[in-house]
Protein backbone atom coordinates (compact mmCIF):
# COMPACT_ATOMS: atom_id res chain seq x y z
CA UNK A 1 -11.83 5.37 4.69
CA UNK A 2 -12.69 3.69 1.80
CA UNK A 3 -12.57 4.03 -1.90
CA UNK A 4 -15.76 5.41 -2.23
CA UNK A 5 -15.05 7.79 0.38
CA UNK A 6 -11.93 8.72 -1.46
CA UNK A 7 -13.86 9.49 -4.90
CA UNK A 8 -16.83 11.31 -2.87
CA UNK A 9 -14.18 13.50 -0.99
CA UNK A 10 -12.61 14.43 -4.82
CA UNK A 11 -16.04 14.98 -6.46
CA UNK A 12 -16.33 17.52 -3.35
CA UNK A 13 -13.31 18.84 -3.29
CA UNK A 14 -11.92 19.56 -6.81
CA UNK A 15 -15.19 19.42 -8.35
CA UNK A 16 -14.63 16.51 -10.84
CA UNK A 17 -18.21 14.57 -11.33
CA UNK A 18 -18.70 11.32 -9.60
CA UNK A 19 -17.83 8.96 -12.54
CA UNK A 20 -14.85 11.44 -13.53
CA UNK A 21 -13.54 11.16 -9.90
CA UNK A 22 -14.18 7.27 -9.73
CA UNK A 23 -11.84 6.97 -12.37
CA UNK A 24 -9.43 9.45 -10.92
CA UNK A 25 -8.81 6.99 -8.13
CA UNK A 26 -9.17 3.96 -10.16
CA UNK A 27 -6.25 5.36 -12.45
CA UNK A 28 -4.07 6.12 -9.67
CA UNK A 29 -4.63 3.03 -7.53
CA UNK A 30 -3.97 0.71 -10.89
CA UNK A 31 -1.05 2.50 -11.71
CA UNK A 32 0.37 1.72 -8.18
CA UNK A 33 -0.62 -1.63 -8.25
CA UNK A 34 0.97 -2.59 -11.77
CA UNK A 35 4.17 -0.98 -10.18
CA UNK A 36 4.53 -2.17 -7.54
CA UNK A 37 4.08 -5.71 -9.38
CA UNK A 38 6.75 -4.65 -11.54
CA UNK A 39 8.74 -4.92 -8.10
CA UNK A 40 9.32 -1.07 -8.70
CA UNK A 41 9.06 1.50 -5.31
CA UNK A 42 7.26 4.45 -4.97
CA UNK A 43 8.14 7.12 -3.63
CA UNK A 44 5.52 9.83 -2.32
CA UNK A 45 6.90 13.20 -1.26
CA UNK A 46 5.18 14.22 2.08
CA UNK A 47 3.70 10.66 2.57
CA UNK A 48 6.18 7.95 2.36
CA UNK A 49 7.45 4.89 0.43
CA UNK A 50 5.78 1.85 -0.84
CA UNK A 51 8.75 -1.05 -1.35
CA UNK A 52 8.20 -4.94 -2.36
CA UNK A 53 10.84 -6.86 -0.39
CA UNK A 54 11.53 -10.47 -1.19
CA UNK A 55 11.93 -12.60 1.56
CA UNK A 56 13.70 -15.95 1.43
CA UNK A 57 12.37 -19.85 2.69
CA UNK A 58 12.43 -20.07 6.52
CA UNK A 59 11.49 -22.64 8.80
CA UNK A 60 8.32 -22.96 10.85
CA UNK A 61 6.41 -25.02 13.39
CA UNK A 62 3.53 -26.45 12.86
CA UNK A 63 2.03 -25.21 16.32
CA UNK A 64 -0.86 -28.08 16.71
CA UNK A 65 1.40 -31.34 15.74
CA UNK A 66 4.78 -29.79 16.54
CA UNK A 67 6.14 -30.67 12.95
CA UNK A 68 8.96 -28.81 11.56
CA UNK A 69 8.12 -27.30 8.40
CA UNK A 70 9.58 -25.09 5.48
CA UNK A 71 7.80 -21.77 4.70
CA UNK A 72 8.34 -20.65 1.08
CA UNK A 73 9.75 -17.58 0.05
CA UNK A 74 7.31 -15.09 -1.04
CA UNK A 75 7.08 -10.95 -1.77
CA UNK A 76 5.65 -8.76 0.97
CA UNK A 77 4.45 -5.04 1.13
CA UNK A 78 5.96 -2.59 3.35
CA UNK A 79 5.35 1.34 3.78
CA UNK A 80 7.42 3.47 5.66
CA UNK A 81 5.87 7.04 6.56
CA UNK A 82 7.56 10.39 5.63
CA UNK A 83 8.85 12.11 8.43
CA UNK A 84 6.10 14.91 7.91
CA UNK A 85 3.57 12.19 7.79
CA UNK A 86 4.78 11.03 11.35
CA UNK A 87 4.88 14.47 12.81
CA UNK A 88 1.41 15.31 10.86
CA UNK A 89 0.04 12.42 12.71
CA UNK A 90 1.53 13.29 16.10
CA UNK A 91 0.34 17.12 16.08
CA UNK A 92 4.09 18.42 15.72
């Protein structure tokens, strides 16, 4: 699914036009994106959690020359589904 899949399935739904609903989504998915950059969570009720974790410098391989290197630190996405998003998905 895509984002214009997302505003066509508003504009049918709720009955929003198509540039009303475009900005719908755009709205929301900015406002999740400058939190999460914040290094905020968000929590969905019924969906699940969005969290930045930090992880630290590790070491590597390099796997064509063998050579030992350092991999730097960086922030990384995860998402953890709800428990009724899990049993949504598996027809419970």
């Amino acid at each position: 699914m895509t984002k214009a899949d997302i505003v066509e399935r508003i504009y049918e739904k709720v009955g929003f036009s198509k540039k009303e609903s475009a900005e719908l989504v755009e709205t929301v998915f900015d406002l999740i994106k400058n939190t999460l950059e914040d290094g905020d969570k968000i929590k969905i009720a019924g969906f699940g959690n969005f969290v930045v974790k930090e992880k630290a410098d590790r070491r590597g391989r390099n796997p064509q020359t063998g050579e030992e290197i350092t991999i730097s630190a960086r922030k990384i996405l995860t998402f953890k589904p709800s428990q009724v998003l899990k049993a949504a998905i598996n027809n419970q």
